[in-house]
Protein backbone atom coordinates (compact mmCIF):
# COMPACT_ATOMS: atom_id res chain seq x y z
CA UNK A 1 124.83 134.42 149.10
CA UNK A 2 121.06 133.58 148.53
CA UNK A 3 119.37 131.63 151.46
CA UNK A 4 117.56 128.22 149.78
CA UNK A 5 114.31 128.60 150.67
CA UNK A 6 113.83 131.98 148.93
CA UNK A 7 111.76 132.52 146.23
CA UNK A 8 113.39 132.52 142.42
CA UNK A 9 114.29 136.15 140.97
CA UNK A 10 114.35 134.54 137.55
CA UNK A 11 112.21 136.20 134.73
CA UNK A 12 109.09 134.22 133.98
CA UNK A 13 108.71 132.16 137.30
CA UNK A 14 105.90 134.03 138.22
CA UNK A 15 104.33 132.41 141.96
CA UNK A 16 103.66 128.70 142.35
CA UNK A 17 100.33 127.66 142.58
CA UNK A 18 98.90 126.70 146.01
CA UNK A 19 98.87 122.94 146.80
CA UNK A 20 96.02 120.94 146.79
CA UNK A 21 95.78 118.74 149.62
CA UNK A 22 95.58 115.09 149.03
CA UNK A 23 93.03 113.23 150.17
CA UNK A 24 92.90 109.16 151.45
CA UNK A 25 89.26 109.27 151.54
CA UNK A 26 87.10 108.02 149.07
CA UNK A 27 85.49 111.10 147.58
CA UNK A 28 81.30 111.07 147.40
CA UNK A 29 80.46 111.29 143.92
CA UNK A 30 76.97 111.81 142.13
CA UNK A 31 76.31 109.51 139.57
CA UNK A 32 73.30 109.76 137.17
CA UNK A 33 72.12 106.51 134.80
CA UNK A 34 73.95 107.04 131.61
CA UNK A 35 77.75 108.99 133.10
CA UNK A 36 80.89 107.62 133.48
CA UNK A 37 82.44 108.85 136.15
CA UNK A 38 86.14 108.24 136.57
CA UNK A 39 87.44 107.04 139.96
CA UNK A 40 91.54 105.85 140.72
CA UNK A 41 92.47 102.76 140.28
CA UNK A 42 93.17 100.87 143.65
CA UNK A 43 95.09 97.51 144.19
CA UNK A 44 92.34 95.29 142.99
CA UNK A 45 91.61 96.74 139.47
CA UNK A 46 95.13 95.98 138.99
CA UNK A 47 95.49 92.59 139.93
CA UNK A 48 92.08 92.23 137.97
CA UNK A 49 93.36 93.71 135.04
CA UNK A 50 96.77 91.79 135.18
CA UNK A 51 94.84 88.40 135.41
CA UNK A 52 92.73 89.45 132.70
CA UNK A 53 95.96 90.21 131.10
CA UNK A 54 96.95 86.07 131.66
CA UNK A 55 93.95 84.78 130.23
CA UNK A 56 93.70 86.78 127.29
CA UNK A 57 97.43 85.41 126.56
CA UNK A 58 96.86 81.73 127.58
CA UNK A 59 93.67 81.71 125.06
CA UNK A 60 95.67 83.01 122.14
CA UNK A 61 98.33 80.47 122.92
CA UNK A 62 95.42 77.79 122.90
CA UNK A 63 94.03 78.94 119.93
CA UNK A 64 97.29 79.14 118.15
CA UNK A 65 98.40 75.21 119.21
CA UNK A 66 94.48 74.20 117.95
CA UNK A 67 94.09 71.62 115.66
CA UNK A 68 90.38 72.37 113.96
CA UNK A 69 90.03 72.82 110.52
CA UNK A 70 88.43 76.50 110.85
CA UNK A 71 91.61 77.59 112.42
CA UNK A 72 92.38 81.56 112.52
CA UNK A 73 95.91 82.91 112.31
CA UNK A 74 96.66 86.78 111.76
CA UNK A 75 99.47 87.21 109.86
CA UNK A 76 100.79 91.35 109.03
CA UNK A 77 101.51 92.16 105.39
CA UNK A 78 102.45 95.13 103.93
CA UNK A 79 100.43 96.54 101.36
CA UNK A 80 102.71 95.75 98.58
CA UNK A 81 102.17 92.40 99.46
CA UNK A 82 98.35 92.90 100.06
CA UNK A 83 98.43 93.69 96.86
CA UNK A 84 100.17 91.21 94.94
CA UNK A 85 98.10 88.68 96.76
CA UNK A 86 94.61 89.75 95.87
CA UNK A 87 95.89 90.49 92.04
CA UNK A 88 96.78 86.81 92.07
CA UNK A 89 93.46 85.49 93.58
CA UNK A 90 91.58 87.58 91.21
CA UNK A 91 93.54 85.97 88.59
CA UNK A 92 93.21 82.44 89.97
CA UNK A 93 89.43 83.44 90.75
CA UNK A 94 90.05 81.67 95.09
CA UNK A 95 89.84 83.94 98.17
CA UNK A 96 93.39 85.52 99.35
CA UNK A 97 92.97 83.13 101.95
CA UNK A 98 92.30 80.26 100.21
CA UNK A 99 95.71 81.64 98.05
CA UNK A 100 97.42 81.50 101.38
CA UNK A 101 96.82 77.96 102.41
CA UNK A 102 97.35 76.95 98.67
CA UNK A 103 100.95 78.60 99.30
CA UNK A 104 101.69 77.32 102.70
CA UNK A 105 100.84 73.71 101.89
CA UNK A 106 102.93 73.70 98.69
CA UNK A 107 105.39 75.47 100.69
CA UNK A 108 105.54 72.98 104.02
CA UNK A 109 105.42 69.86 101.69
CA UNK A 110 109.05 71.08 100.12
């Protein structure tokens, strides 16, 4: 019987490295102008980055629901699409955007 705590016989295990020890301080680090310098992220930058998170989502709701005439929505086409749409502005001699809105009007009067 092999005891537990004994070190594996198996090929290719070779020794374990040694531990680093983990420290709760905050480590003193150089900085000079110019270098990031990366540092953990403790409970603030989260809750930071989570609220930052919120906003970013409650302005593209807003600007979704607004009602100006400059309006931007981003809509994903494939490129066969892409491509059908700019052969038919070119033909119609309008922007693909102006295409759009031409298509979407017709379309939400039906």
């Amino acid at each position: 019987m092999r005891p537990k705590a004994g070190p594996s016989l198996r090929k290719g295990t070779g020794r374990t490295q040694k531990r680093r020890k983990r420290s709760t301080e905050a480590e003193l680090v150089k900085e000079d102008l110019g270098v990031e310098v990366e540092r953990p992220l403790d409970a603030e930058d989260v809750a930071l980055a989570s609220l930052e998170a919120q906003v970013r989502a409650k302005e593209a709701r807003a600007d979704l629901g607004s009602t100006a005439p400059n309006t931007v929505v981003a809509v994903r086409l494939s490129s066969a699409v892409i491509s059908r749409l700019e052969t038919e502005a070119a033909r119609r001699c309008i922007t693909p955007s102006e295409l759009i809105t031409r298509a979407l009007m017709q379309y939400l009067r039906t």
